[in-house]
C-alpha atoms as a PDB file:
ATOM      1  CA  UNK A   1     -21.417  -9.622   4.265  1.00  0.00           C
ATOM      2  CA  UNK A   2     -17.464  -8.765   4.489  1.00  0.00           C
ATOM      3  CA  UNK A   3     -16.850  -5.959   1.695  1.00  0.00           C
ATOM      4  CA  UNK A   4     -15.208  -7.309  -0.903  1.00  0.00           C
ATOM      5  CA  UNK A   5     -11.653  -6.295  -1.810  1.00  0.00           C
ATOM      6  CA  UNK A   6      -9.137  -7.167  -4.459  1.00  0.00           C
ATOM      7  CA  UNK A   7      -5.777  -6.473  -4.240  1.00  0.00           C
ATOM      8  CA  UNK A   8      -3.195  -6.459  -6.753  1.00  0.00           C
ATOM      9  CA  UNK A   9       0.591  -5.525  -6.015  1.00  0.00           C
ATOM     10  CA  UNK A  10       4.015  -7.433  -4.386  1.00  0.00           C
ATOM     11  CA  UNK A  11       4.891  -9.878  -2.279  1.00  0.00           C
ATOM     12  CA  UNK A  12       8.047  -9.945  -0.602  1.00  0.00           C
ATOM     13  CA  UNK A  13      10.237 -11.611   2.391  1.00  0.00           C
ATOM     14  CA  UNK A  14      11.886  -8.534   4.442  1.00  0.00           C
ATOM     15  CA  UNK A  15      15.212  -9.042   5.810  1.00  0.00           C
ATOM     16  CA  UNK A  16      15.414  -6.236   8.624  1.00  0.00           C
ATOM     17  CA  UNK A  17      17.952  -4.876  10.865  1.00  0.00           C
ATOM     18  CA  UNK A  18      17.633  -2.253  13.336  1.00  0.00           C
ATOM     19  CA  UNK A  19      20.297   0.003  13.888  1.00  0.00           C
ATOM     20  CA  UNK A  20      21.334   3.607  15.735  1.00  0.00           C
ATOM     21  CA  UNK A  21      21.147   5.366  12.996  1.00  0.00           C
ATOM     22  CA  UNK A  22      21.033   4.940   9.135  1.00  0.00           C
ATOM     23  CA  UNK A  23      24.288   4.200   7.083  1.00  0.00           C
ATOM     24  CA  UNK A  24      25.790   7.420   4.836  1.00  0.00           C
ATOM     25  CA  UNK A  25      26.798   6.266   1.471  1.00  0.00           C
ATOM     26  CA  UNK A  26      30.234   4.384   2.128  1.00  0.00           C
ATOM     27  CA  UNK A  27      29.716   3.656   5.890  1.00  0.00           C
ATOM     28  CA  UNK A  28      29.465   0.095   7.625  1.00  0.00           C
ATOM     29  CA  UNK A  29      27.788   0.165  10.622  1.00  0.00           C
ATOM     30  CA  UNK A  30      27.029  -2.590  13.241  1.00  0.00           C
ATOM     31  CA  UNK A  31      22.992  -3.388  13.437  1.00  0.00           C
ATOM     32  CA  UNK A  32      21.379  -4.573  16.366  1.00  0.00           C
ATOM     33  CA  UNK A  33      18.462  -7.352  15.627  1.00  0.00           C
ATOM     34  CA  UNK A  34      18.154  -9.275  12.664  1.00  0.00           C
ATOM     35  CA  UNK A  35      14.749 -10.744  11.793  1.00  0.00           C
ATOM     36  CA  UNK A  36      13.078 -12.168   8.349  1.00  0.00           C
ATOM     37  CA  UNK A  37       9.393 -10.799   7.778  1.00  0.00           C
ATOM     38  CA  UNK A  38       6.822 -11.629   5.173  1.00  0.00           C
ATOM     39  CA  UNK A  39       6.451  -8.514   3.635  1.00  0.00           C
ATOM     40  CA  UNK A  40       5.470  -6.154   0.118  1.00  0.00           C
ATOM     41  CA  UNK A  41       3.084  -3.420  -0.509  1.00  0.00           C
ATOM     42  CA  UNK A  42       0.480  -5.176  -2.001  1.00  0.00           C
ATOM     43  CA  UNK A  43       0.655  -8.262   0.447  1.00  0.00           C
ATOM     44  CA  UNK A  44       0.883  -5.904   3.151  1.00  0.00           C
ATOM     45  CA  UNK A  45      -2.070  -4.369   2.320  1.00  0.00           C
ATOM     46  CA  UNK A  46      -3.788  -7.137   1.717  1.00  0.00           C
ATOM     47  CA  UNK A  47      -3.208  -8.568   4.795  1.00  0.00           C
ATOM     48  CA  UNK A  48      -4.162  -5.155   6.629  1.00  0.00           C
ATOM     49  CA  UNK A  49      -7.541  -5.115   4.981  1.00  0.00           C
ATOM     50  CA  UNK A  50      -8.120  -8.868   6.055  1.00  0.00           C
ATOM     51  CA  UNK A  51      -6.928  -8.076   9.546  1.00  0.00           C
ATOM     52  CA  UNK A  52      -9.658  -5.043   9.596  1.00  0.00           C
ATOM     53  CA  UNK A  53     -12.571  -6.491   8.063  1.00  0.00           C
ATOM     54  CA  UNK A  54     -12.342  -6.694   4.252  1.00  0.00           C
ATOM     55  CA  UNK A  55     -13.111 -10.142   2.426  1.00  0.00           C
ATOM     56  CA  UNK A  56      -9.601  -9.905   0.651  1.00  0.00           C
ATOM     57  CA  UNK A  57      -8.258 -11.625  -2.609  1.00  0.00           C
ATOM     58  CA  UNK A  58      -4.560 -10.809  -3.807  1.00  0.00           C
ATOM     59  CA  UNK A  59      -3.506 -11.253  -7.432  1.00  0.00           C
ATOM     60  CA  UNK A  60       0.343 -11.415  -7.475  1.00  0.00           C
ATOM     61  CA  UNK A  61       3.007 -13.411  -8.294  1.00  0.00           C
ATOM     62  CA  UNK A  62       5.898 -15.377  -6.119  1.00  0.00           C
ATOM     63  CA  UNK A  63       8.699 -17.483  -7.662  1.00  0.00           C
ATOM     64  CA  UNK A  64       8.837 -21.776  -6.742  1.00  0.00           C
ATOM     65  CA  UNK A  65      10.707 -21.360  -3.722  1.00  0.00           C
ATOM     66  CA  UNK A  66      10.991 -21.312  -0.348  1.00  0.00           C
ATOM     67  CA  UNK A  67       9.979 -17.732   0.293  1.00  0.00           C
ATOM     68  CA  UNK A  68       6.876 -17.998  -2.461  1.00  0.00           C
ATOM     69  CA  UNK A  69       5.542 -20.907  -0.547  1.00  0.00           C
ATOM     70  CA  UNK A  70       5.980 -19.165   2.973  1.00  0.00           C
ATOM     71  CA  UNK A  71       4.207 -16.205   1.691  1.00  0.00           C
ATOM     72  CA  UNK A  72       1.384 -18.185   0.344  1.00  0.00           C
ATOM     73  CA  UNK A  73       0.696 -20.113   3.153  1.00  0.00           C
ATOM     74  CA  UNK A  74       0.864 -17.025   5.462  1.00  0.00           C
ATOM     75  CA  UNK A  75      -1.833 -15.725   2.927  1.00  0.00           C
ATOM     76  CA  UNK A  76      -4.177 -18.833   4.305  1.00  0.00           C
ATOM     77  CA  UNK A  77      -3.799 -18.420   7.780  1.00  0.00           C
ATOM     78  CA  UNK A  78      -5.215 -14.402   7.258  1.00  0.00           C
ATOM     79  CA  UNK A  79      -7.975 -15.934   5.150  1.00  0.00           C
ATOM     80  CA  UNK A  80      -6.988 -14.380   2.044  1.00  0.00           C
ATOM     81  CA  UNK A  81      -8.084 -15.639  -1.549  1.00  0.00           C
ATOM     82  CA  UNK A  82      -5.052 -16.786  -3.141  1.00  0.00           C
ATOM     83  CA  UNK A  83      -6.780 -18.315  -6.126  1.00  0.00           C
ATOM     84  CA  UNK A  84      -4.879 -15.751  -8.041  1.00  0.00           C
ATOM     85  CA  UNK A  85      -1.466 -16.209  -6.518  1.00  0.00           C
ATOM     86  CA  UNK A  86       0.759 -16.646  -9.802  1.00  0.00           C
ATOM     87  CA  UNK A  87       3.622 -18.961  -9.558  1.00  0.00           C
ATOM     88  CA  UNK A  88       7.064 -18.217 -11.147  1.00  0.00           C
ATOM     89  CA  UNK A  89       9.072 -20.882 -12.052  1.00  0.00           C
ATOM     90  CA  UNK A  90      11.667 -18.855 -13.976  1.00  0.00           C
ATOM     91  CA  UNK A  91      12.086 -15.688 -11.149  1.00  0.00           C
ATOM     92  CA  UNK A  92      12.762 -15.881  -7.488  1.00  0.00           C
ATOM     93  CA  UNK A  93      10.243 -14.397  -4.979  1.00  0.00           C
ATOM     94  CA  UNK A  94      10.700 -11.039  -4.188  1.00  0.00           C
ATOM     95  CA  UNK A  95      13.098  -9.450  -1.502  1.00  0.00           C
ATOM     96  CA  UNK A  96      13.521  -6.458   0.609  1.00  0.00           C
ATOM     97  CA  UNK A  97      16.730  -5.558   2.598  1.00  0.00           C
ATOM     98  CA  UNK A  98      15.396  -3.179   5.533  1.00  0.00           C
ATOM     99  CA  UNK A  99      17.366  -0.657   7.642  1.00  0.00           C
ATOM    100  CA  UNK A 100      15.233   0.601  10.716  1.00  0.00           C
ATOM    101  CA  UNK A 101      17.485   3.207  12.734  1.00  0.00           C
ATOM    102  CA  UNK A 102      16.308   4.048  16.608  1.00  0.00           C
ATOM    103  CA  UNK A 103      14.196   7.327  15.281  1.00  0.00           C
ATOM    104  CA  UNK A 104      11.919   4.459  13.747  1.00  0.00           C
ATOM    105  CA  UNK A 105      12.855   6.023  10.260  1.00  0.00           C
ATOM    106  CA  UNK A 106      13.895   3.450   7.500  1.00  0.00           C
ATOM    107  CA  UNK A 107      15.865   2.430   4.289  1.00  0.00           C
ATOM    108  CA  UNK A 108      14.608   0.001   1.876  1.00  0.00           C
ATOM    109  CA  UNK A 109      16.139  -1.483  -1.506  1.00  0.00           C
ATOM    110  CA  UNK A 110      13.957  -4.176  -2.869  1.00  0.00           C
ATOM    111  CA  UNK A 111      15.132  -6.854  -5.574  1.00  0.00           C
ATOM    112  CA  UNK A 112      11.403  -7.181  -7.292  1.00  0.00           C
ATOM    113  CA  UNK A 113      11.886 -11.062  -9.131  1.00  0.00           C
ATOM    114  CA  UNK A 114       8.836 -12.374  -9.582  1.00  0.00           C
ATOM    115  CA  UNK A 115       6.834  -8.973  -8.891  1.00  0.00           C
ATOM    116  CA  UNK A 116       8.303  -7.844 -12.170  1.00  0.00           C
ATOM    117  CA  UNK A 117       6.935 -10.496 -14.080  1.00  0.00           C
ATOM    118  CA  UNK A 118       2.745 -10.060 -13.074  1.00  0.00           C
ATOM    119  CA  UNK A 119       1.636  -9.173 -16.001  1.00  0.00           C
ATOM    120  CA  UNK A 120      -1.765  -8.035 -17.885  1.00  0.00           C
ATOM    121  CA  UNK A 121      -2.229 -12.066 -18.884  1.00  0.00           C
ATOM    122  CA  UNK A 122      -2.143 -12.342 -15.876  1.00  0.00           C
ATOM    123  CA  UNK A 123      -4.884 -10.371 -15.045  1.00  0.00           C
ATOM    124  CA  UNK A 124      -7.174 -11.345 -17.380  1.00  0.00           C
ATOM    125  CA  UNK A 125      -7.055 -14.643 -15.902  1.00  0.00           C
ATOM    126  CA  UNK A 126      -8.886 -12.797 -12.583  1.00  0.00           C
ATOM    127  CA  UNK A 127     -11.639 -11.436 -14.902  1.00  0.00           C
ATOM    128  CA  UNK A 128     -14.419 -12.459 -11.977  1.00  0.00           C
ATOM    129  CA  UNK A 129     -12.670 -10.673  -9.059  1.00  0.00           C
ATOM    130  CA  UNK A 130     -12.702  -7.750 -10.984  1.00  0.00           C
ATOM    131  CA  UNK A 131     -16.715  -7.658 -11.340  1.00  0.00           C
ATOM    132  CA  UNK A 132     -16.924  -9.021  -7.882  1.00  0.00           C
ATOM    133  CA  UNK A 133     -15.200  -6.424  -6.117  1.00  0.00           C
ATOM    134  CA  UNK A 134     -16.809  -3.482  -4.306  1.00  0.00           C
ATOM    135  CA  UNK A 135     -13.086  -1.496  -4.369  1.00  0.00           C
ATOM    136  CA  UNK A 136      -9.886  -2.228  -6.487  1.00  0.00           C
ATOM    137  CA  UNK A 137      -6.561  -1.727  -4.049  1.00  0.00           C
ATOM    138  CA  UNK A 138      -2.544  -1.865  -6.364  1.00  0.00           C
ATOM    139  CA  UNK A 139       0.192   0.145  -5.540  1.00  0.00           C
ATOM    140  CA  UNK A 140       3.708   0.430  -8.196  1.00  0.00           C
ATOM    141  CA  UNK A 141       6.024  -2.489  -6.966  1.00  0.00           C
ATOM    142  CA  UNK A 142       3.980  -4.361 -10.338  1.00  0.00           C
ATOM    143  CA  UNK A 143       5.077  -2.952 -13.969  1.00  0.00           C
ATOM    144  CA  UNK A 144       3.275  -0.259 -14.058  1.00  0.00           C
ATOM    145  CA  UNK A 145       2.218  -1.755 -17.440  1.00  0.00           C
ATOM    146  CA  UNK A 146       0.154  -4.138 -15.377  1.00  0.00           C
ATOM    147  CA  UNK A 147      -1.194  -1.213 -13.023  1.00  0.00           C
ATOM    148  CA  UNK A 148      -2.682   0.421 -15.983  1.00  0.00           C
ATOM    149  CA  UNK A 149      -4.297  -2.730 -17.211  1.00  0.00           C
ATOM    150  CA  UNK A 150      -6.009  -3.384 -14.076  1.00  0.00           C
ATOM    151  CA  UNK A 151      -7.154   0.638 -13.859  1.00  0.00           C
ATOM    152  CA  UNK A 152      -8.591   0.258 -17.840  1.00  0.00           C
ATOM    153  CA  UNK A 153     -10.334  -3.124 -16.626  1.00  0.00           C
ATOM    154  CA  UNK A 154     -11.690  -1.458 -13.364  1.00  0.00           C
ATOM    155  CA  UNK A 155     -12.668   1.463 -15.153  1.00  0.00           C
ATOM    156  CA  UNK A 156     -14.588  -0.079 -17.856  1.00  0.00           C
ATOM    157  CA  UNK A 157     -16.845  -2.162 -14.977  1.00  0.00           C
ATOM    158  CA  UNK A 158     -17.267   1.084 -12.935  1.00  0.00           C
ATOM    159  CA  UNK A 159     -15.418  -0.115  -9.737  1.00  0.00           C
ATOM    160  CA  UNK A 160     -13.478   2.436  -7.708  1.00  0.00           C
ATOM    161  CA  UNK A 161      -9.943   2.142  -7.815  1.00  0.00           C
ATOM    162  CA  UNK A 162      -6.974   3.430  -5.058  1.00  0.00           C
ATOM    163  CA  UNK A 163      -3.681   3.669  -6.251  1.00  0.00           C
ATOM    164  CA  UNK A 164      -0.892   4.049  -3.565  1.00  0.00           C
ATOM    165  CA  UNK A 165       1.434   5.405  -6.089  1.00  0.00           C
ATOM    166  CA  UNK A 166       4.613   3.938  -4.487  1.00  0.00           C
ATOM    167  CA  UNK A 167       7.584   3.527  -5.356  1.00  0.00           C
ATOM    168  CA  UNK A 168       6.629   6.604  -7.444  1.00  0.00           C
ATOM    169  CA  UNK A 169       7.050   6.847 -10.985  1.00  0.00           C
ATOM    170  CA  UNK A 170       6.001   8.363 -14.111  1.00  0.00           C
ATOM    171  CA  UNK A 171       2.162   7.776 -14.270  1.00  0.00           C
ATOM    172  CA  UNK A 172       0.261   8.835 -17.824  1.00  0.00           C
ATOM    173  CA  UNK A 173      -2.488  10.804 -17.636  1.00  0.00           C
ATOM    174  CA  UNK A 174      -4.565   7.416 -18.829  1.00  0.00           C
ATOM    175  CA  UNK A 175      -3.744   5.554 -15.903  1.00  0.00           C
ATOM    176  CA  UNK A 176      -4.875   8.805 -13.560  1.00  0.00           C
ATOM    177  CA  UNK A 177      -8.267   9.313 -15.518  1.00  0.00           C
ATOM    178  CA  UNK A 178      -9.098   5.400 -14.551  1.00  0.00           C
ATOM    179  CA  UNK A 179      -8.073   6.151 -10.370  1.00  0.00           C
ATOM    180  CA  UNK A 180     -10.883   7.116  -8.446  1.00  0.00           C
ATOM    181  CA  UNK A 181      -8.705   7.541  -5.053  1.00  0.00           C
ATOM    182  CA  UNK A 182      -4.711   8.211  -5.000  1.00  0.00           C
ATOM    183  CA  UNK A 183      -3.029   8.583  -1.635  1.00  0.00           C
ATOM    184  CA  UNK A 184       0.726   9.811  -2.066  1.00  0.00           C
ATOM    185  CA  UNK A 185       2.718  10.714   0.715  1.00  0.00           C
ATOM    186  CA  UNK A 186       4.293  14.121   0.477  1.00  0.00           C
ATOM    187  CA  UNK A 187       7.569  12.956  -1.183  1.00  0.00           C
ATOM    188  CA  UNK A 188       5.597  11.074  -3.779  1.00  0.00           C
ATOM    189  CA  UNK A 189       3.141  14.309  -4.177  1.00  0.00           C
ATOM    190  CA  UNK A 190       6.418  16.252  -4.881  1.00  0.00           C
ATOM    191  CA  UNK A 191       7.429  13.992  -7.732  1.00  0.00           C
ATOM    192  CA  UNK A 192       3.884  13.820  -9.434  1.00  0.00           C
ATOM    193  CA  UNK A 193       3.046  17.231  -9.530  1.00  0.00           C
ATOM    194  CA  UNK A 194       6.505  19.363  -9.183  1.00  0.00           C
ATOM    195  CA  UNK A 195       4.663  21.235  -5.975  1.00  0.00           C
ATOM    196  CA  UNK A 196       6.606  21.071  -2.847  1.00  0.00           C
ATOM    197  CA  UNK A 197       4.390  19.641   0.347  1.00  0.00           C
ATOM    198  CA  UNK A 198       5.628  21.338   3.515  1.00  0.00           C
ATOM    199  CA  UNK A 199       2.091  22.573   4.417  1.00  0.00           C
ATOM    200  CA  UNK A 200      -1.689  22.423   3.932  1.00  0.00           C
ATOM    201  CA  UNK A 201      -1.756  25.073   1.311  1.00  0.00           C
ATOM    202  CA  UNK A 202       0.818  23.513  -0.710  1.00  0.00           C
ATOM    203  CA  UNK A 203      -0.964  19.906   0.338  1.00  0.00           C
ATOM    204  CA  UNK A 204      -3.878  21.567  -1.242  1.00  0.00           C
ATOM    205  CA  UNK A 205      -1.526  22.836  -4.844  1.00  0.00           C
ATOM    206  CA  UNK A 206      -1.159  19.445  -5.179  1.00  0.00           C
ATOM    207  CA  UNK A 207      -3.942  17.629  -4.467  1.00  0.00           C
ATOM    208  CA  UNK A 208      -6.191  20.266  -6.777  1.00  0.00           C
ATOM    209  CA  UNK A 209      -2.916  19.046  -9.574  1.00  0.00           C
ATOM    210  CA  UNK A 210      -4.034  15.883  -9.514  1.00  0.00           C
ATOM    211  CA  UNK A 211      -7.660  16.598  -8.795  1.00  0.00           C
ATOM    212  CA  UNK A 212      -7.297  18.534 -12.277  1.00  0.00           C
ATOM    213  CA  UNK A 213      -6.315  14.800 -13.912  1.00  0.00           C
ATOM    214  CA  UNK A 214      -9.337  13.223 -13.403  1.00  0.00           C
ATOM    215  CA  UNK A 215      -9.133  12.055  -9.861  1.00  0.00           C
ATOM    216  CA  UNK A 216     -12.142  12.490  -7.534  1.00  0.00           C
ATOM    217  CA  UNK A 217     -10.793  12.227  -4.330  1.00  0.00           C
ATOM    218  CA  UNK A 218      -7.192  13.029  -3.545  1.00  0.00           C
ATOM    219  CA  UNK A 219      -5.611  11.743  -0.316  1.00  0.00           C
ATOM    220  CA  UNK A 220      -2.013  13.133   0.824  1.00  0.00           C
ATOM    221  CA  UNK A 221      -0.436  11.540   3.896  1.00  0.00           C
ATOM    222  CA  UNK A 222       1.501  13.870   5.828  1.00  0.00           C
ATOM    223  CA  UNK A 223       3.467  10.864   8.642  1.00  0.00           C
ATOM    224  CA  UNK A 224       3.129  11.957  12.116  1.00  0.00           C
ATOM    225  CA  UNK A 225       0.706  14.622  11.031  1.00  0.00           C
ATOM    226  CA  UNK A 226      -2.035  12.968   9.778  1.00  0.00           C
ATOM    227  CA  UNK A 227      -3.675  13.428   5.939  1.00  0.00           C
ATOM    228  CA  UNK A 228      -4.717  15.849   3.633  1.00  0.00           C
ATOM    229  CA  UNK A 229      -7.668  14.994   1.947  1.00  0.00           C
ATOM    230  CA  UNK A 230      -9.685  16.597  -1.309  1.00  0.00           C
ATOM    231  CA  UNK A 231     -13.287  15.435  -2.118  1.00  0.00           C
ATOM    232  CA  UNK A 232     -15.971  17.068  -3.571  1.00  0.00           C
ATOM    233  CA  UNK A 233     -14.054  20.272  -3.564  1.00  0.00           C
ATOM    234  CA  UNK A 234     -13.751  20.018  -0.004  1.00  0.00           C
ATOM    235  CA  UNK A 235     -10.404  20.313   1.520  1.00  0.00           C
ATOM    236  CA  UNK A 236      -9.827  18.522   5.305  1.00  0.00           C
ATOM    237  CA  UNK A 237      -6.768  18.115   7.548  1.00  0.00           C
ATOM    238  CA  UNK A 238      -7.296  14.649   9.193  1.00  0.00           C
ATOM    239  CA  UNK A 239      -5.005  14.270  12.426  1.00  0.00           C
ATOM    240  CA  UNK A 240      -2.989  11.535  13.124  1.00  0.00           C
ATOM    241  CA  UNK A 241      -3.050   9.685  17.071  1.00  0.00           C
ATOM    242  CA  UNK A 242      -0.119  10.637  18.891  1.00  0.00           C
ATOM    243  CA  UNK A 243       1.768   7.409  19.382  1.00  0.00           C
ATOM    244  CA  UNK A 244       5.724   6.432  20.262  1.00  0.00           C
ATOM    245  CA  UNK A 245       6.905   4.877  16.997  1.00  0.00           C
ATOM    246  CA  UNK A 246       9.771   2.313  16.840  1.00  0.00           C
ATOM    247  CA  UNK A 247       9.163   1.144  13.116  1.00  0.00           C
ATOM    248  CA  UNK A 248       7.529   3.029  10.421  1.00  0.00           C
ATOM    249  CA  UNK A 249       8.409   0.667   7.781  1.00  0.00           C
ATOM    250  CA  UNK A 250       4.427  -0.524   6.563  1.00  0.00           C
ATOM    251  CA  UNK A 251       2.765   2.365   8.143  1.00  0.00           C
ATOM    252  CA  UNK A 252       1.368   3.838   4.140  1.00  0.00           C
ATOM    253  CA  UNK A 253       0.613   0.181   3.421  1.00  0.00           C
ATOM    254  CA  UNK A 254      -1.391  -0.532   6.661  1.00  0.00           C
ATOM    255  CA  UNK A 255      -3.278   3.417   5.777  1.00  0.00           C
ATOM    256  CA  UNK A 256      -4.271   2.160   2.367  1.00  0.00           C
ATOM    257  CA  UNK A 257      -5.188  -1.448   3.396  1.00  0.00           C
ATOM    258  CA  UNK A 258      -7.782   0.308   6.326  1.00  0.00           C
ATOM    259  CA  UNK A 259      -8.903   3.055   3.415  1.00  0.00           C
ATOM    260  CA  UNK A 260     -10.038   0.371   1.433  1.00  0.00           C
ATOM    261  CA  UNK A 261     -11.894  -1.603   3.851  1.00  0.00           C
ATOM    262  CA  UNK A 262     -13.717   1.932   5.680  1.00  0.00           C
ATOM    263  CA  UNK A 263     -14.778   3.373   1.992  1.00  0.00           C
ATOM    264  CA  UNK A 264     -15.863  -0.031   0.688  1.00  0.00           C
ATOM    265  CA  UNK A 265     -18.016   0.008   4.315  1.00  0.00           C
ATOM    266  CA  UNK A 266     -19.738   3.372   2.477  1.00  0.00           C
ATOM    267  CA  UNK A 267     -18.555   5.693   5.018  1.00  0.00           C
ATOM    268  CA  UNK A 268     -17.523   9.202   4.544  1.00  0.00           C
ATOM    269  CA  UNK A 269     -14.077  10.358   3.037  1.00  0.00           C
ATOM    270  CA  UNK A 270     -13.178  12.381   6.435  1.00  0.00           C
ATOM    271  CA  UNK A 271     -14.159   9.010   8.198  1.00  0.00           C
ATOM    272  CA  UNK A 272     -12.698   6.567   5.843  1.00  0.00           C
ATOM    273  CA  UNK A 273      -9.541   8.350   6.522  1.00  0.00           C
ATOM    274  CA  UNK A 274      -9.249   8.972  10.357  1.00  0.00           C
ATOM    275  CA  UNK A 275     -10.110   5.429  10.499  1.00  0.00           C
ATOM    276  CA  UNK A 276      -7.026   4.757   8.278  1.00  0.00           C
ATOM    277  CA  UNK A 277      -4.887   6.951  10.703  1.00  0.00           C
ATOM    278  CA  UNK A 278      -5.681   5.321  13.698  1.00  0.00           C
ATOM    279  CA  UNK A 279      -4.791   1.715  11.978  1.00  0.00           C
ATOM    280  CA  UNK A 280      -1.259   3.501  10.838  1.00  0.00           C
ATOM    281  CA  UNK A 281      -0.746   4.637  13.953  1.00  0.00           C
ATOM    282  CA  UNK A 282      -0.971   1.160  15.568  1.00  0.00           C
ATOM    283  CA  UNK A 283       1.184  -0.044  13.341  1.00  0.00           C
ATOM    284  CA  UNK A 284       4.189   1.953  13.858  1.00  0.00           C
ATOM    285  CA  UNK A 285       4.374   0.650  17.407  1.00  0.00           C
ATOM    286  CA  UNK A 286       5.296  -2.289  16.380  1.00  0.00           C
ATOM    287  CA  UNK A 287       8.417  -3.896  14.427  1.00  0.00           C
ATOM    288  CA  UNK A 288       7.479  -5.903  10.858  1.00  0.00           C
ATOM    289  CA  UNK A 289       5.383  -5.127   7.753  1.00  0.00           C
ATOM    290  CA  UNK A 290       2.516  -7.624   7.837  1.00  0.00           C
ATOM    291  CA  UNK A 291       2.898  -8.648  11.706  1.00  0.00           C
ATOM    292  CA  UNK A 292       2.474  -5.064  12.352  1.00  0.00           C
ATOM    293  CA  UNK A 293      -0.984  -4.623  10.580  1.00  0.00           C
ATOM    294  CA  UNK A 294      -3.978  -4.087  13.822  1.00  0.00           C
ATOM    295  CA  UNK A 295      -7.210  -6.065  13.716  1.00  0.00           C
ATOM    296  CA  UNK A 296     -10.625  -4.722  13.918  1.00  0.00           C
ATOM    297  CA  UNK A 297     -10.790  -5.074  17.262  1.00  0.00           C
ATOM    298  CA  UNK A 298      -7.407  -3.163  18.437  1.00  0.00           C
ATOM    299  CA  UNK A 299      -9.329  -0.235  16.909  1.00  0.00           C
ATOM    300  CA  UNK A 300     -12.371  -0.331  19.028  1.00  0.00           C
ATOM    301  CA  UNK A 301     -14.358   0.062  16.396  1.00  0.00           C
END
């Protein structure tokens, strides 16, 4: 039996160009390739955990049009439950414009539409998933009224949840009590818990901060170098393969998506994670958000 995951978080299309080098505020620049990818945190990490191994359904909503009905049927093809794929007639899917400059770093301004509008009705109408899943997946491109919902719900029917806490935002201490798993990255770490991350000491500040809210396990990824990780008191550097980037743009969504599916497998924190790393790194060798998410078998695992 596939573990069972359930995902709830954004769709988007991603309109990407790649470019020399990112644009200062002011500056026009001319791009180099132009391509349209199906895209969002939650989608891509729904698609990730399909691609690795997870059985995978995605609560989340698209508006009636072109790029809503794209997105769903991409869903299909990756065998993803999209019983719970809310339409919008009143709000247009969701968009991302994407800058990718040649050190593989990127800029991203997203116009949510429908994403803002999945709401805790919503949810309730997914009541089943919730006490079918063995792990709970969302990130913050949903209100985070919505987020919170989902957490209480998850909570209450003792299923682990991981929050990717991105974009970051203000989280109540409610909504941390009801994570079981968080994985910022170091900027996000920085704005949740005031502590700098330039190291593994100050990984550690900040994982024991929001160790000290409630969460069990604590996951900080550091890029290029890997993840800090906190569990059971235990503190572990996990390294990152060394790989030539060219496109970091869904490498955090592509970590949490392979998190999901190695802890729902009942392996080890360390394990759960350096299997997430290796799926990240794959990913950033490749241009796209969902097209560049690995399969199982890319892993040789």
């Amino acid at each position: 039996m596939k573990p069972s995951i359930l995902v709830i978080g954004s769709s988007n299309t991603d309109m990407v160009i790649k470019t020399g080098h990112l644009p200062q505020p002011g500056e026009t620049i001319i791009g180099g390739n132009f391509f349209m990818n199906a895209g969002g945190k939650g989608a891509n990490q729904a698609v990730a955990a399909a691609r690795l191994g997870g059985a995978v359904t995605f609560i989340c909503k698209t508006g009636n049009d072109i790029f809503g009905k794209q997105s769903l049927q991409l869903f299909k093809e990756e065998a993803i439950d999209t019983s719970f794929v809310f339409e919008d007639t009143k709000h247009p899917s969701g968009v991302a414009l994407i800058t990718v400059d040649d050190h593989a770093e990127n800029c991203i301004v997203v116009a949510s539409g429908a994403n803002a509008h999945l709401t805790a009705k919503d949810i309730m109408q997914a009541n089943d998933c919730f006490k079918k899943a063995d792990i709970i997946l969302m990130q913050l491109e949903i209100p985070v009224e919505t987020v919170e919902y989902a957490a209480s719900l998850a909570a209450s029917l003792g299923k682990k949840v991981i929050l990717n806490p991105a974009p970051v935002c203000p989280l109540s201490d409610t909504l941390l009590q009801h994570v079981s798993i968080i994985t910022p990255n170091e900027t996000e770490a920085f704005m949740l818990t005031g502590i700098k991350v330039i190291d593994a000491s100050t990984a550690h500040q900040a994982a024991k901060y929001l160790n000290a809210k409630g969460i069990a396990t604590v996951i900080i990824t550091l890029g290029s170098k890997g993840a800090f990780v906190l569990h059971d008191n235990i503190c572990t550097v996990v390294p990152a393969p060394v790989v030539h980037a060219i496109d970091t743009t869904a490498a955090g969504d592509v970590f949490n998506g392979a998190l999901a599916v190695a802890l729902s497998e009942n392996i080890s924190a360390t394990a759960a994670v350096e299997f997430a790393c290796k799926a990240a790194a794959v990913s950033v060798t490749r241009l796209g958000a969902q097209a560049s998410a690995p399969y199982r078998l890319e892993l040789n695992l």
